[in-house]
Protein backbone atom coordinates (compact mmCIF):
# COMPACT_ATOMS: atom_id res chain seq x y z
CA UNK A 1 92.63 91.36 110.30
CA UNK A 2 92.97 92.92 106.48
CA UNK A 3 89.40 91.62 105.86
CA UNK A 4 87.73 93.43 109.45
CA UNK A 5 89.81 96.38 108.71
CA UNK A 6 87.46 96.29 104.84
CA UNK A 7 90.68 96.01 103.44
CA UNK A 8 90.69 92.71 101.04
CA UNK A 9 87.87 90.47 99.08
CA UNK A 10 85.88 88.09 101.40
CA UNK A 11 88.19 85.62 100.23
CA UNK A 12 88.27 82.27 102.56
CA UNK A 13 91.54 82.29 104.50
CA UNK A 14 92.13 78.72 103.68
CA UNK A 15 92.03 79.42 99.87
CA UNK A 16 94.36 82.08 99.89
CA UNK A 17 96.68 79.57 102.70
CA UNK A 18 96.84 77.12 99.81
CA UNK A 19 97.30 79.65 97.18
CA UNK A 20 100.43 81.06 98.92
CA UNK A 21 101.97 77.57 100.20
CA UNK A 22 101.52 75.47 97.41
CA UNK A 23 100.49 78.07 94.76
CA UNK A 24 103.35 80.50 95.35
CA UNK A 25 105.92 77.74 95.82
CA UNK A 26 105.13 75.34 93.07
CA UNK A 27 108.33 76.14 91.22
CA UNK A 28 110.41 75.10 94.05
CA UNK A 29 108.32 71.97 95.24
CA UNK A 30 107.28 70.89 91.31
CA UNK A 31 110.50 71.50 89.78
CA UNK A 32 110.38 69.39 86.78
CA UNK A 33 107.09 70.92 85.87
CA UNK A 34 108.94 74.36 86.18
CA UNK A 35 111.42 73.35 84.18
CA UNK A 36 109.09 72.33 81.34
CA UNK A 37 107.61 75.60 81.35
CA UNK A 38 110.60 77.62 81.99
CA UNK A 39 113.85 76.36 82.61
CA UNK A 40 115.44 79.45 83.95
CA UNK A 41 112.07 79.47 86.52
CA UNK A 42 114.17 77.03 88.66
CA UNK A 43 117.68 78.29 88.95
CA UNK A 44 118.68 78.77 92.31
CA UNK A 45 120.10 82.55 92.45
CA UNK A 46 118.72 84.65 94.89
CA UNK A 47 117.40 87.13 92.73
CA UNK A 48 115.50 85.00 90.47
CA UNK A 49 113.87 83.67 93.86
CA UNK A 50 113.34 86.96 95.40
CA UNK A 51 112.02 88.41 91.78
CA UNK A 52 109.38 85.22 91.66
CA UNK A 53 108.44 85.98 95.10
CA UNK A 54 107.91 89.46 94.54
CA UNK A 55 105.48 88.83 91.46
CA UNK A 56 103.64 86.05 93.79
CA UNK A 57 103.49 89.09 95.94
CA UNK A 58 102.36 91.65 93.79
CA UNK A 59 99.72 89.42 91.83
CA UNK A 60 97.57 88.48 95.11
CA UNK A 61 98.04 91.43 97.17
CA UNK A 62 96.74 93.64 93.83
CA UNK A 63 94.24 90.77 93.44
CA UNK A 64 93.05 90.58 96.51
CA UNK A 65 92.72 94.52 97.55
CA UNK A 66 89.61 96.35 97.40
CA UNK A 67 89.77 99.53 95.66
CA UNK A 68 89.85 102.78 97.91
C-alpha cells in the first residue's frame, strides 16, 4: 500500500519481510551472538526490548521513506 501511495523505495516486500523477522529479531533468536557483541543487547527488561524495537523501527522506516 506505502509503495502505490509513492510513499517508500521500490524495495521487494520479501526483502524487507526478512529484514524485519529475522533482521529485527536476531538478538532474541541468536542470543549468544548478541551476547558477544553486547551483553546487555539480550537482557530481558521491557524497555531494553521496546528501546531495540524502536531503533529497528526508526532505522527502516527512515531508510525506507522517500523524501517529500
Amino acid at each position: 500500500m506505502l509503495r502505490e501511495q509513492g510513499r517508500i523505495k521500490n524495495i521487494p516486500s520479501e526483502v524487507v519481510y526478512f529484514l524485519l523477522s529475522s533482521g529485527g529479531s536476531a538478538p532474541y533468536s541468536q542470543t549468544g551472538m548478541a551476547s558477544l557483541m553486547n551483553p546487555e543487547m539480550t537482557a530481558p527488561q521491557e524497555t531494553r526490548v521496546r528501546l531495540y524495537a524502536e531503533n529497528v523501527a526508526e532505522l527502516l522506516l527512515n531508510g525506507l521513506s522517500l523524501p517529500r
